[in-house]
C-alpha atoms as a PDB file:
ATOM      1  CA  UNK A   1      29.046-159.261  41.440  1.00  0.00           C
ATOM      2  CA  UNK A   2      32.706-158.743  40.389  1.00  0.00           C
ATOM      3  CA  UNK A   3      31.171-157.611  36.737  1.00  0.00           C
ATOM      4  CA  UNK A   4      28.894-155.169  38.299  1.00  0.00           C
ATOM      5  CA  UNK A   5      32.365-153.639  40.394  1.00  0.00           C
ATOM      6  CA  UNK A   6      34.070-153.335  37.890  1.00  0.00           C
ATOM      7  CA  UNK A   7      31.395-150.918  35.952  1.00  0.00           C
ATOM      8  CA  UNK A   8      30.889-148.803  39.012  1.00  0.00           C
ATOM      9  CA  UNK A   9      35.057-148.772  39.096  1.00  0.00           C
ATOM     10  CA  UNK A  10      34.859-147.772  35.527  1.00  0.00           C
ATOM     11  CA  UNK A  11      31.881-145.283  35.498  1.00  0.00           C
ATOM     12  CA  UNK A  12      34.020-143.413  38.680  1.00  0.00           C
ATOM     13  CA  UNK A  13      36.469-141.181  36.374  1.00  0.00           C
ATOM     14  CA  UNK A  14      33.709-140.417  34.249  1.00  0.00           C
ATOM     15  CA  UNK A  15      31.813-138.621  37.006  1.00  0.00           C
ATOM     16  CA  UNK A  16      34.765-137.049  38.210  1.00  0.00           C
ATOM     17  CA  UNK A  17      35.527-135.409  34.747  1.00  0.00           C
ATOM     18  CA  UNK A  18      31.986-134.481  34.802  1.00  0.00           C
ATOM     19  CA  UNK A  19      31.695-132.782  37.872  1.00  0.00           C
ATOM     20  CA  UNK A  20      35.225-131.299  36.993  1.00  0.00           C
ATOM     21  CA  UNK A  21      33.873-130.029  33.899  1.00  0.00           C
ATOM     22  CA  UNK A  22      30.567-128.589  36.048  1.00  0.00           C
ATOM     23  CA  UNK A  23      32.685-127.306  38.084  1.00  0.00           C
ATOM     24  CA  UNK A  24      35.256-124.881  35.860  1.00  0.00           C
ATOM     25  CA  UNK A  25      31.531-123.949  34.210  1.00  0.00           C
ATOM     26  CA  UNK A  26      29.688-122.778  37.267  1.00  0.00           C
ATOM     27  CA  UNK A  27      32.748-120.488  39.030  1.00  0.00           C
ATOM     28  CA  UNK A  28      33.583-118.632  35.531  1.00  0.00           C
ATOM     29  CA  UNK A  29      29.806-117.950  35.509  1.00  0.00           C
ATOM     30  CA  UNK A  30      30.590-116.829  39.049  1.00  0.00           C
ATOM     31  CA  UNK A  31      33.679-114.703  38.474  1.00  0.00           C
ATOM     32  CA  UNK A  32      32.087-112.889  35.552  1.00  0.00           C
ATOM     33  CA  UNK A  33      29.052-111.570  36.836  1.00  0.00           C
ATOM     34  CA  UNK A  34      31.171-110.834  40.319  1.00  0.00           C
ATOM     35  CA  UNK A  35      33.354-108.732  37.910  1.00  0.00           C
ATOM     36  CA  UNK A  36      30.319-107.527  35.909  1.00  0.00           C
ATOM     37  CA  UNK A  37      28.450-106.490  39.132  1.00  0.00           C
ATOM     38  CA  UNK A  38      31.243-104.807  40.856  1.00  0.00           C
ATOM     39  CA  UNK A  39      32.114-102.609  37.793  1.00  0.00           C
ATOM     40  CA  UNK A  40      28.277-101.836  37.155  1.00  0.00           C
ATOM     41  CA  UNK A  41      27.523-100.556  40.933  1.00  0.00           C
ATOM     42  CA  UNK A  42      29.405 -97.204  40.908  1.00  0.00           C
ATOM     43  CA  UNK A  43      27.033 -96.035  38.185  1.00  0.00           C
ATOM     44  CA  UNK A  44      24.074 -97.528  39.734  1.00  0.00           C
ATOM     45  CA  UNK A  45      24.699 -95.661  43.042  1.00  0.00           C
ATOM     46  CA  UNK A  46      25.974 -92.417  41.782  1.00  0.00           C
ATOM     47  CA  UNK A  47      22.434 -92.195  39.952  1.00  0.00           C
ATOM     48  CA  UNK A  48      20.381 -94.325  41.776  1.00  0.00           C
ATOM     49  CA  UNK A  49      18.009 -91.400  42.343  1.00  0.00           C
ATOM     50  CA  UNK A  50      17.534 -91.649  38.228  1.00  0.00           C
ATOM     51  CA  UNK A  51      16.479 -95.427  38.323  1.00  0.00           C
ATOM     52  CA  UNK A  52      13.205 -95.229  38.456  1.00  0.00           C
ATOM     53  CA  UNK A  53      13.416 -92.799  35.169  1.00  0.00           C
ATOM     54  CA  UNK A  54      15.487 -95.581  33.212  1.00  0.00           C
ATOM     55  CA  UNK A  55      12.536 -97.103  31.536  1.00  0.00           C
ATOM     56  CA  UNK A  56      10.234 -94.052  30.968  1.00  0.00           C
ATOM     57  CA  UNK A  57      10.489 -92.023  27.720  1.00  0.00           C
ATOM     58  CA  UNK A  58      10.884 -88.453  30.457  1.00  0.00           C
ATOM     59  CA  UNK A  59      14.032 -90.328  30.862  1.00  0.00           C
ATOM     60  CA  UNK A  60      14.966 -91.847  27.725  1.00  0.00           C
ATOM     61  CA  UNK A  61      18.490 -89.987  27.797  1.00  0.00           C
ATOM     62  CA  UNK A  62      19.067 -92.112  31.554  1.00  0.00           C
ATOM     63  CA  UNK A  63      18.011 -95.503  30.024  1.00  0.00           C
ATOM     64  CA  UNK A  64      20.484 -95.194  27.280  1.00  0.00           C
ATOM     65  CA  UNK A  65      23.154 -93.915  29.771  1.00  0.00           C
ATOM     66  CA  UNK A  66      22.771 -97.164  32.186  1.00  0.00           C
ATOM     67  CA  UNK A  67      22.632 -99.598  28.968  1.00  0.00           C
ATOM     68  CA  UNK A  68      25.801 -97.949  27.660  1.00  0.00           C
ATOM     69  CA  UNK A  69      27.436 -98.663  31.449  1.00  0.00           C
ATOM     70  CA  UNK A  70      25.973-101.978  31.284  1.00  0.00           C
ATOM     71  CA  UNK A  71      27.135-103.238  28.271  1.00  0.00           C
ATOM     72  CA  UNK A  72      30.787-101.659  28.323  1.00  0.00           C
ATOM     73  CA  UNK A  73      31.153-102.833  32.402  1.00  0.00           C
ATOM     74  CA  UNK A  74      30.084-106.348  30.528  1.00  0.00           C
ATOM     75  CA  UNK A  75      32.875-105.999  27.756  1.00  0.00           C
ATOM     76  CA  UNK A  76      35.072-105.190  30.376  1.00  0.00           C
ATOM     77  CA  UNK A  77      34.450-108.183  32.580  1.00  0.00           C
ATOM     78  CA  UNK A  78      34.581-110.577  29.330  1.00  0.00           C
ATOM     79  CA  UNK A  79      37.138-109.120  28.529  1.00  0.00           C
ATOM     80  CA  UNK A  80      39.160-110.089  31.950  1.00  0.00           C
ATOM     81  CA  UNK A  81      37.566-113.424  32.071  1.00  0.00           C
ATOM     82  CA  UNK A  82      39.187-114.056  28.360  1.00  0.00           C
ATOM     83  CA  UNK A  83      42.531-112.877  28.737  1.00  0.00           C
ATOM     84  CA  UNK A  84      43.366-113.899  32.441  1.00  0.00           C
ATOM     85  CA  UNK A  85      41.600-117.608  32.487  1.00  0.00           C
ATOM     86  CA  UNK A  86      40.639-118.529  28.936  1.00  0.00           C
ATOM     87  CA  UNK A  87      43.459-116.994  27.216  1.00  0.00           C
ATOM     88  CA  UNK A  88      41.846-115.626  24.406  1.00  0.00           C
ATOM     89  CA  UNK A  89      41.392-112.231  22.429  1.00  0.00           C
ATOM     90  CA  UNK A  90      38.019-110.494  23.283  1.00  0.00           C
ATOM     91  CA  UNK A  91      37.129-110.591  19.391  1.00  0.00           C
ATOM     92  CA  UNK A  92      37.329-114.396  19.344  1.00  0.00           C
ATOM     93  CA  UNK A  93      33.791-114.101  21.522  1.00  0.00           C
ATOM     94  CA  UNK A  94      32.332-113.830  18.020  1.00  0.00           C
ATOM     95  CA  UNK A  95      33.047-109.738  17.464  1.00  0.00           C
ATOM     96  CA  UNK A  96      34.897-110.245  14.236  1.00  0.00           C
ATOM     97  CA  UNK A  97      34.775-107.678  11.587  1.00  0.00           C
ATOM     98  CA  UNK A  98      33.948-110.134   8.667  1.00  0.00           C
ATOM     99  CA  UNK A  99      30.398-109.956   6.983  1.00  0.00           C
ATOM    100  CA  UNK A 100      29.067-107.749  10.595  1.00  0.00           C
ATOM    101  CA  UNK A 101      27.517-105.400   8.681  1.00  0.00           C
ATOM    102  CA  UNK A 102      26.105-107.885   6.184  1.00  0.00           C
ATOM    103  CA  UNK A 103      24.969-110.479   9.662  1.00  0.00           C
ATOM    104  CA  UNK A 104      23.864-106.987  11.005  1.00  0.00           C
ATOM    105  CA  UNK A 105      21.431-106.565   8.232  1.00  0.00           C
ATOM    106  CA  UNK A 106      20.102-109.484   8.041  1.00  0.00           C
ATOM    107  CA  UNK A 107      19.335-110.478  12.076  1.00  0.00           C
ATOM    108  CA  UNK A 108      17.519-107.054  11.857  1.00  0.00           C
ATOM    109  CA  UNK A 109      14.904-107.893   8.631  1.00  0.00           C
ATOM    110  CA  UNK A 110      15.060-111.297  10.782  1.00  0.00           C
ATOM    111  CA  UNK A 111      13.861-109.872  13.701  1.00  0.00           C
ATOM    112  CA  UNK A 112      11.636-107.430  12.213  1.00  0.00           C
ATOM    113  CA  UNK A 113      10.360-110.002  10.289  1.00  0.00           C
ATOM    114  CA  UNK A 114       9.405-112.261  12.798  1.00  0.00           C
ATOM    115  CA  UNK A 115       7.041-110.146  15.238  1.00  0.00           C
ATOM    116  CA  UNK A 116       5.334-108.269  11.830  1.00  0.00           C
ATOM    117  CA  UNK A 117       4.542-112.338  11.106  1.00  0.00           C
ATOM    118  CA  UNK A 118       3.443-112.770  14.713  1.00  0.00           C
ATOM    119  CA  UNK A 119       1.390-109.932  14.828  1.00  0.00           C
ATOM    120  CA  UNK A 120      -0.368-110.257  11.422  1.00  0.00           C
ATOM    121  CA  UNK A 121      -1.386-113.616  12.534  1.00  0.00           C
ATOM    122  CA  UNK A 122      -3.271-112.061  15.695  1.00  0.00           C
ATOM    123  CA  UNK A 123      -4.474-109.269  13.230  1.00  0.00           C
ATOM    124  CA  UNK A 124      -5.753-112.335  11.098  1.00  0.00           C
ATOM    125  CA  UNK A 125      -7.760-114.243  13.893  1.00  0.00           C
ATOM    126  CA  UNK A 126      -9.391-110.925  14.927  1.00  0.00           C
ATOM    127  CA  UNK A 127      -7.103-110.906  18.170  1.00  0.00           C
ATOM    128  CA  UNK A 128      -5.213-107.377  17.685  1.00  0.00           C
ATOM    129  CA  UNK A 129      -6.488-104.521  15.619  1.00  0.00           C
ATOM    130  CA  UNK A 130      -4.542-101.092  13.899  1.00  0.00           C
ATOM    131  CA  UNK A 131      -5.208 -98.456  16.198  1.00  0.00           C
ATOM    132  CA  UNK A 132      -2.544 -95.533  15.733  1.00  0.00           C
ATOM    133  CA  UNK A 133      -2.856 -93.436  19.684  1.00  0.00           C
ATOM    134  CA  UNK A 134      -0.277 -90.840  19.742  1.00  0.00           C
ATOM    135  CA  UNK A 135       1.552 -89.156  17.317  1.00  0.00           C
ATOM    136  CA  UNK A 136       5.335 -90.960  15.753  1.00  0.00           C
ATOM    137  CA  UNK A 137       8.156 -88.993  17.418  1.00  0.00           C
ATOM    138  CA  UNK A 138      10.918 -90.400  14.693  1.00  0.00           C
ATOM    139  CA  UNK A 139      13.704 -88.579  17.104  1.00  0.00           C
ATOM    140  CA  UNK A 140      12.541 -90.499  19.791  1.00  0.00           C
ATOM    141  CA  UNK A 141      11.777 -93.478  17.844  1.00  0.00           C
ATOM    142  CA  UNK A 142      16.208 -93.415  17.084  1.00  0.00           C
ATOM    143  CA  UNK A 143      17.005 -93.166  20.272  1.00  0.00           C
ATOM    144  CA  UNK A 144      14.701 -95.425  21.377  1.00  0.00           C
ATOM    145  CA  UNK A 145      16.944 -97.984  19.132  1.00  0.00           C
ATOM    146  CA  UNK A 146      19.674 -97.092  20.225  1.00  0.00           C
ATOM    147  CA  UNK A 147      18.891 -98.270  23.814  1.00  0.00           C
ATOM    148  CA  UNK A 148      17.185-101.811  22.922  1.00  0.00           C
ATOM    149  CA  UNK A 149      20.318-101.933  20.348  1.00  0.00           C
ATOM    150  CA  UNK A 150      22.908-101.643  23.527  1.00  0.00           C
ATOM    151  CA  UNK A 151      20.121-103.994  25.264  1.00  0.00           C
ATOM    152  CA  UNK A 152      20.169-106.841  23.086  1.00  0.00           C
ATOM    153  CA  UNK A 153      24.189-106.477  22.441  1.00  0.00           C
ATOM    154  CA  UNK A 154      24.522-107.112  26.191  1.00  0.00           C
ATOM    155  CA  UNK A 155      22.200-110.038  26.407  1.00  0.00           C
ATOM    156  CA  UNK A 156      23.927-111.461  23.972  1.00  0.00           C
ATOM    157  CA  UNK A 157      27.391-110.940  25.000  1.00  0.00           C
ATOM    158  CA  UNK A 158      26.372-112.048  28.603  1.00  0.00           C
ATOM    159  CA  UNK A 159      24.382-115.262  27.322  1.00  0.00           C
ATOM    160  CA  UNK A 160      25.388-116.499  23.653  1.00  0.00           C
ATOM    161  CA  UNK A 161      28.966-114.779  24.408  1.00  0.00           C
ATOM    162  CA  UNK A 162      30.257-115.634  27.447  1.00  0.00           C
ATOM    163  CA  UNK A 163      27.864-118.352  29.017  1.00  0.00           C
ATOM    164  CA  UNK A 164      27.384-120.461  25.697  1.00  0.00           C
ATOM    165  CA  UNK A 165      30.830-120.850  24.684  1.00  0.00           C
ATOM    166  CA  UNK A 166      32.236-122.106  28.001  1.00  0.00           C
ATOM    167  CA  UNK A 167      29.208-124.549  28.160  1.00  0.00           C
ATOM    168  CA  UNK A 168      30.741-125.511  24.689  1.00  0.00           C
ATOM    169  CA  UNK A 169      33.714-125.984  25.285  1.00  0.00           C
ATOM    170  CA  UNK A 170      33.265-128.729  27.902  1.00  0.00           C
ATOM    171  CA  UNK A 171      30.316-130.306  26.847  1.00  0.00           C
ATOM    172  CA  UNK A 172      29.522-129.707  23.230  1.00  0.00           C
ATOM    173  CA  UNK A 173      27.267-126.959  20.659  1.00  0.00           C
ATOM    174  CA  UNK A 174      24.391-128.839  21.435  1.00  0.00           C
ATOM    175  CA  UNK A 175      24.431-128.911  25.294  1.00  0.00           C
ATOM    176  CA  UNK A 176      25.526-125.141  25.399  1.00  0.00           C
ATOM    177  CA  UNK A 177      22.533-124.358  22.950  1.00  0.00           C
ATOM    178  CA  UNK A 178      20.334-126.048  25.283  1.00  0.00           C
ATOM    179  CA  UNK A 179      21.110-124.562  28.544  1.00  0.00           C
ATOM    180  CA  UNK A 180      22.132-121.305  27.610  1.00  0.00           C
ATOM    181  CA  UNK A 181      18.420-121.039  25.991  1.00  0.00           C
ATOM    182  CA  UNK A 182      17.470-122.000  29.633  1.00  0.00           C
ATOM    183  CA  UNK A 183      19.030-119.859  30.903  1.00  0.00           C
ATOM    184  CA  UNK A 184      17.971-116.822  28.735  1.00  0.00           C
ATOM    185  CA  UNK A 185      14.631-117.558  29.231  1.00  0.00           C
ATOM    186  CA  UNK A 186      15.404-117.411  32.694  1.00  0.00           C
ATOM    187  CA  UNK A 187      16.586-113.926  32.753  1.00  0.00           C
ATOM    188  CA  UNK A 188      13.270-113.173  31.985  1.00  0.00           C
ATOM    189  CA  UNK A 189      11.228-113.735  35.371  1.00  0.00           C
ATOM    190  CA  UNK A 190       8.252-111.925  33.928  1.00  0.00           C
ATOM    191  CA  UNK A 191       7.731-115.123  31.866  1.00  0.00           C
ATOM    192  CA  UNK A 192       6.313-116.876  35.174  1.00  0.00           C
ATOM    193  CA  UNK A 193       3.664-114.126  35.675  1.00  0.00           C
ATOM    194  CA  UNK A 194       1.796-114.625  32.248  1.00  0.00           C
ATOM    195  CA  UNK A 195      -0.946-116.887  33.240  1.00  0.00           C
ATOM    196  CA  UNK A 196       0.088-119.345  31.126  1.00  0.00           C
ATOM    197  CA  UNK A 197       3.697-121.656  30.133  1.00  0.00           C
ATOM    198  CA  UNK A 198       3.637-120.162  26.759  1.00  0.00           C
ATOM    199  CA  UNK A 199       5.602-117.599  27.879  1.00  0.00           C
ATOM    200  CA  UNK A 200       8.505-119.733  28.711  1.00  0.00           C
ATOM    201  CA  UNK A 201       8.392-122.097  26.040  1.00  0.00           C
ATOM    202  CA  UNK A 202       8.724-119.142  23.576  1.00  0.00           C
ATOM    203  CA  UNK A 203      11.452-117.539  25.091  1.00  0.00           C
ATOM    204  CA  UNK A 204      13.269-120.636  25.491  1.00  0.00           C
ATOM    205  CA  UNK A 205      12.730-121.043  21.540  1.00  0.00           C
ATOM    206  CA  UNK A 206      13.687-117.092  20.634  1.00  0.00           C
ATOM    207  CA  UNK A 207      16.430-118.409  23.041  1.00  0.00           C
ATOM    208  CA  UNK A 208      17.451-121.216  20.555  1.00  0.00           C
ATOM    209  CA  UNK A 209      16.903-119.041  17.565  1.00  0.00           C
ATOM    210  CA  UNK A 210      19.611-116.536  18.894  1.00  0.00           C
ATOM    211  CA  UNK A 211      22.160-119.429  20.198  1.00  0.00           C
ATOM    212  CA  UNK A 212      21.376-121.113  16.623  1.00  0.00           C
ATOM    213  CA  UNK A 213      22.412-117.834  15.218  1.00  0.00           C
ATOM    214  CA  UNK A 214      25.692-117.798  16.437  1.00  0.00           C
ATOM    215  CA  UNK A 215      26.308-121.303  16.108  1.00  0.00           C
ATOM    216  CA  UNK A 216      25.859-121.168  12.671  1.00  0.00           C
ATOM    217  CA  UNK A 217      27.802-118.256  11.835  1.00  0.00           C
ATOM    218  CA  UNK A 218      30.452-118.566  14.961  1.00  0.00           C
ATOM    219  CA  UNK A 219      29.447-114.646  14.934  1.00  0.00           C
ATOM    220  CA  UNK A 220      27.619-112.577  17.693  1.00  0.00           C
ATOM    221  CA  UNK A 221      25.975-110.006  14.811  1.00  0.00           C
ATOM    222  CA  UNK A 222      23.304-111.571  13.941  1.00  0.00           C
ATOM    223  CA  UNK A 223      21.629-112.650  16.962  1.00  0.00           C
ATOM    224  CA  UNK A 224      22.351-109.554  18.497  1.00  0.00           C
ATOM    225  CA  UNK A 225      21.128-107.750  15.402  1.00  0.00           C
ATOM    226  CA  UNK A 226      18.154-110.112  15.274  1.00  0.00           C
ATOM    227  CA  UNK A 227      17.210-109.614  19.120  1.00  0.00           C
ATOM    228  CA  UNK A 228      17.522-105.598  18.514  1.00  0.00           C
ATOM    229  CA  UNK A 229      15.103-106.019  15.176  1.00  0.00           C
ATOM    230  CA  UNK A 230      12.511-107.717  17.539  1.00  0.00           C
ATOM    231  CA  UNK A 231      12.505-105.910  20.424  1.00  0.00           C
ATOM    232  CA  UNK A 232      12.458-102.376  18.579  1.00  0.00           C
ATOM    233  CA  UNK A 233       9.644-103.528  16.400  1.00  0.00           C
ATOM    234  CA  UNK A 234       7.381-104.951  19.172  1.00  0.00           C
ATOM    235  CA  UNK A 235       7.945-101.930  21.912  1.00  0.00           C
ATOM    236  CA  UNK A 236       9.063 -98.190  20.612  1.00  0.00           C
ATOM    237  CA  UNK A 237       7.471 -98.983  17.159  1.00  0.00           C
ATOM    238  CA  UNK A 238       4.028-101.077  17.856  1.00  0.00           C
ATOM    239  CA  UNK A 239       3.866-100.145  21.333  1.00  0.00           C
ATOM    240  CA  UNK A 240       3.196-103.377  22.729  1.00  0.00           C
ATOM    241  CA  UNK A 241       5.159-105.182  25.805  1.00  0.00           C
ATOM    242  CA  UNK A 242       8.631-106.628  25.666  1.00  0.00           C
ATOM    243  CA  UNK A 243       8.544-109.810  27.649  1.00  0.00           C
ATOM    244  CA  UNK A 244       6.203-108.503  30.280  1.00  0.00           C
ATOM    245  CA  UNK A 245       7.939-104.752  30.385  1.00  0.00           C
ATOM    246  CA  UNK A 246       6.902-101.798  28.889  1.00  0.00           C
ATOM    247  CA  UNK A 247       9.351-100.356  26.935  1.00  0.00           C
ATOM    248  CA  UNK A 248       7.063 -98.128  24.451  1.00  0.00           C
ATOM    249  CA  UNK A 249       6.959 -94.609  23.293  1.00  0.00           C
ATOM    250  CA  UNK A 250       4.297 -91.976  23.687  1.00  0.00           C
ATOM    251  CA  UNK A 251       1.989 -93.461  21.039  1.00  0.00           C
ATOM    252  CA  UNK A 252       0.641 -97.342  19.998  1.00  0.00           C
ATOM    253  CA  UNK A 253      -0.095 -98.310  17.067  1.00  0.00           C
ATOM    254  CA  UNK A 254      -1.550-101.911  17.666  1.00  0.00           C
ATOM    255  CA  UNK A 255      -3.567-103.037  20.007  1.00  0.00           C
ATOM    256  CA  UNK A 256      -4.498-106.682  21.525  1.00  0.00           C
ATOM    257  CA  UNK A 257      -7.804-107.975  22.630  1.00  0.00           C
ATOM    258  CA  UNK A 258      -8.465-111.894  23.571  1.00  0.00           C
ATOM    259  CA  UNK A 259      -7.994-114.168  25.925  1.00  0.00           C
ATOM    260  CA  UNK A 260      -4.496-114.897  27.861  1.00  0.00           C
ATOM    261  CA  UNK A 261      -3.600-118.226  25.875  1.00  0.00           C
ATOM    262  CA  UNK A 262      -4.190-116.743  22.497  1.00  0.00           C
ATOM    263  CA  UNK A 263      -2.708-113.270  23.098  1.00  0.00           C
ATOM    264  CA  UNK A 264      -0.022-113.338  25.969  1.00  0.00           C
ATOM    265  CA  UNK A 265      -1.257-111.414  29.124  1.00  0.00           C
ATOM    266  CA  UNK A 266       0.485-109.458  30.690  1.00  0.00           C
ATOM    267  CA  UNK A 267       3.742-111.079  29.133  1.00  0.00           C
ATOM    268  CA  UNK A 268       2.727-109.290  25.891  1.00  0.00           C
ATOM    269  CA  UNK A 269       2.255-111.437  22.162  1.00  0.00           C
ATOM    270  CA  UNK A 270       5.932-113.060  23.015  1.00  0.00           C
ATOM    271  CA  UNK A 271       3.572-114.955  24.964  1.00  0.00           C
ATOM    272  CA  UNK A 272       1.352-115.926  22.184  1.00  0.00           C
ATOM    273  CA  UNK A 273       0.801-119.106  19.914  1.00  0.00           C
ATOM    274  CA  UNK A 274       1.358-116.520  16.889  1.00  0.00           C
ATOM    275  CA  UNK A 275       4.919-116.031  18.243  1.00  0.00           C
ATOM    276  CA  UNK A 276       5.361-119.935  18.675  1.00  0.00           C
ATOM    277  CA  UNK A 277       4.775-120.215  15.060  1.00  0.00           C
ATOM    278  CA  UNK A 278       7.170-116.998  14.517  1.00  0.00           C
ATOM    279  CA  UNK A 279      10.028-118.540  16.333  1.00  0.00           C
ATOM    280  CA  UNK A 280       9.934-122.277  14.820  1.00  0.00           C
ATOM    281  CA  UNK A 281       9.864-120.650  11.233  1.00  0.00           C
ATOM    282  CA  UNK A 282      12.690-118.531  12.455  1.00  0.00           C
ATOM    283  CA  UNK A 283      14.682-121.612  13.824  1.00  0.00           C
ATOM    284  CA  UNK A 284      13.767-123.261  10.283  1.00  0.00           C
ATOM    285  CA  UNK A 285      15.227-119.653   8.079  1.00  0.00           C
ATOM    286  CA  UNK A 286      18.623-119.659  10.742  1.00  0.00           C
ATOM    287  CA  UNK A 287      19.105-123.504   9.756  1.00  0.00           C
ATOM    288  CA  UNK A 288      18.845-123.265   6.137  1.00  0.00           C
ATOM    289  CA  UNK A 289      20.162-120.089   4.865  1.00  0.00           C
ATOM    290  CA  UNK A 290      23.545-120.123   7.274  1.00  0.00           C
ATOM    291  CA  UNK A 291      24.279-123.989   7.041  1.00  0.00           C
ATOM    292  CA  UNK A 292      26.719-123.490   4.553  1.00  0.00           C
ATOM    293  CA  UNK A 293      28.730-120.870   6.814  1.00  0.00           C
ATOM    294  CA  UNK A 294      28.328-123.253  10.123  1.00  0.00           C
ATOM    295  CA  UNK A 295      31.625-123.114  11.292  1.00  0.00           C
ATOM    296  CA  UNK A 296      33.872-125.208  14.990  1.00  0.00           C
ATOM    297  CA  UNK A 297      32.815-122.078  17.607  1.00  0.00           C
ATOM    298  CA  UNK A 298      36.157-122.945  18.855  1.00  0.00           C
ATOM    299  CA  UNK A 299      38.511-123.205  15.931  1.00  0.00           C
ATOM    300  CA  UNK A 300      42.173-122.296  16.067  1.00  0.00           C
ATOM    301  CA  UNK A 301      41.564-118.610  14.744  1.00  0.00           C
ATOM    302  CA  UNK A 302      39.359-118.133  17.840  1.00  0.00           C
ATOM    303  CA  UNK A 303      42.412-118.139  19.953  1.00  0.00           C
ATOM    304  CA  UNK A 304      45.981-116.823  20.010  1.00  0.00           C
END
C-alpha cells in the first residue's frame, strides 16, 4: 500500500510538467492564429464581394492577391509570436539563406516527381488515361504557380513552421512530426468526404514527408518547395483535384476512371493507393539522401 503511494506521489510532478508543457503548446497555437486571423480579416472584408472569384481562373489575379495577404498576415503573426514569447529571429523558423535555392530545387523535382509516379501507376492499371481538353495557356499556367507557390509557403510556415517546432521543443522531433502531420491532414476536411480513409492516411503521410523534410534539413525550402511541386503538377498542369478542390486551369490533360478505392473520389488521386505508394517512396528518398545534413531543429544558431 505504502509502495503503491509512493508511485502515485512520484508520478504527480510528472503530470504536472506534462500538462504544463500541453499547456504553453495549446495557447501559442491560440495566440497565433488570433493574431493571424485578426490581421487577415481587413482584406477578407474589404473584398469579400471577390471571394467567391478566389479559386476560379476569371479570377486568378484575386486568388493570388488573398494568398499573398495570407501568407505575409502569417509572417507577420510568426513573426510576433517569435520575438515577443519565444525570443527568437523570424529566420531561425527555418528561412535561412543557405543551400534555399539548391533545397528549392530539389523539393520541386521531389514533388513533381512524386504525383508523375502516382499517376503513371493509375495510367499503368488502366485507371486514368491522356486526354489533352483545352488548349495550355503557359501565362496562366505561371501565375497559376505563383498562387499554389504562396499556398504551400503558408501551409508550411503555419504547420512545419510554427506548430511543429513548439511541439518540439517540449516534447521531442518525433512527437512534433507526429501531430503536426495530424494536424495537416486535418486542415484538409475534404479528406472525410472521399468515400473512403485513404484520403486521410495519405495526407497524414504527405504530412510526414513534409515534417521529415524539415527535420532533416532544419530548413523550411524544401518542403515548401516540395508541397508547391505537387500541388502545381496535379491541378494547373494535369488538371486533376487538389485534396478534394479544384484548383485547375481551362484545359485537362489526364483523366481518371475507376472505382473510389483505387482512384480517390471526389478527393482526387491524393486519395489513391498509387499515391500511398508515392508518399512511402518519398518518405524513403527524404530519409536517405538528407541524413547526412539532419541537423538539432533547435540548435544555438536558431536563436539569439
Amino acid at each position: 500500500m505504502l509502495l503503491t503511494q509512493m508511485n502515485n506521489e512520484s508520478e504527480l510532478p510528472r503530470v504536472v510538467s506534462w500538462l504544463r508543457k500541453l499547456w504553453a503548446v495549446v495557447w501559442r497555437f491560440a495566440i497565433l492564429l488570433t493574431v493571424w486571423g485578426i490581421l487577415l480579416a481587413p482584406f477578407m472584408l474589404l473584398f469579400r464581394d471577390s471571394l467567391g472569384q478566389a479559386k476560379t481562373w476569371a479570377g486568378l489575379w484575386v486568388w493570388i492577391f488573398f494568398e499573398i495577404c495570407g501568407t505575409f498576415t502569417l509572417l507577420a503573426a510568426i513573426w510576433g509570436m517569435l520575438r515577443f514569447t519565444d525570443h527568437r529571429h523570424l529566420l531561425s523558423i527555418g528561412l535561412h539563406g543557405s543551400r534555399a535555392f539548391r533545397d528549392i530545387g530539389w523539393g520541386i523535382l521531389f514533388g513533381i516527381g512524386m504525383i508523375a509516379l502516382s499517376v503513371l501507376l493509375l495510367l499503368i492499371t488502366g485507371n486514368a488515361r491522356v486526354e489533352i481538353d483545352g488548349a495550355v495557356n503557359g501565362i496562366v499556367l505561371l501565375l497559376a504557380g505563383v498562387a499554389v507557390f504562396l499556398n504551400a509557403a503558408t501551409q508550411e510556415l503555419l504547420v512545419r513552421g510554427y506548430i511543429l517546432q513548439t511541439i518540439q521543443s517540449r516534447y521531442g522531433a518525433a512527437a512534433a512530426v507526429f501531430v503536426s502531420s495530424l494536424i495537416f491532414a486535418a486542415m484538409h476536411p475534404q479528406v472525410f468526404a472521399g468515400g473512403t480513409p485513404l484520403p486521410a492516411l495519405n495526407l497524414f503521410l504527405i504530412g510526414l514527408v513534409f515534417a521529415l523534410a524539415y527535420v532533416r534539413t532544419g530548413n523550411l525550402w524544401l518542403p515548401i518547395a516540395f508541397h508547391f511541386g505537387w500541388n502545381w503538377l496535379l491541378g494547373p498542369v494535369f488538371g486533376l483535384m487538389v485534396s478534394g478542390r479544384n484548383i485547375s486551369c481551362t484545359w485537362q490533360l489526364v483523366k481518371v476512371d475507376g472505382s473510389d478505392w483505387i482512384t480517390g473520389g471526389s478527393f482526387g488521386i491524393e486519395g489513391s493507393p498509387a499515391a500511398t505508394v508515392a508518399c512511402l517512396i518519398g518518405l524513403l528518398l527524404v530519409h536517405f539522401i538528407c541524413r547526412k545534413r539532419q541537423i538539432p531543429i533547435f540548435s544555438k544558431r536558431n536563436f539569439r
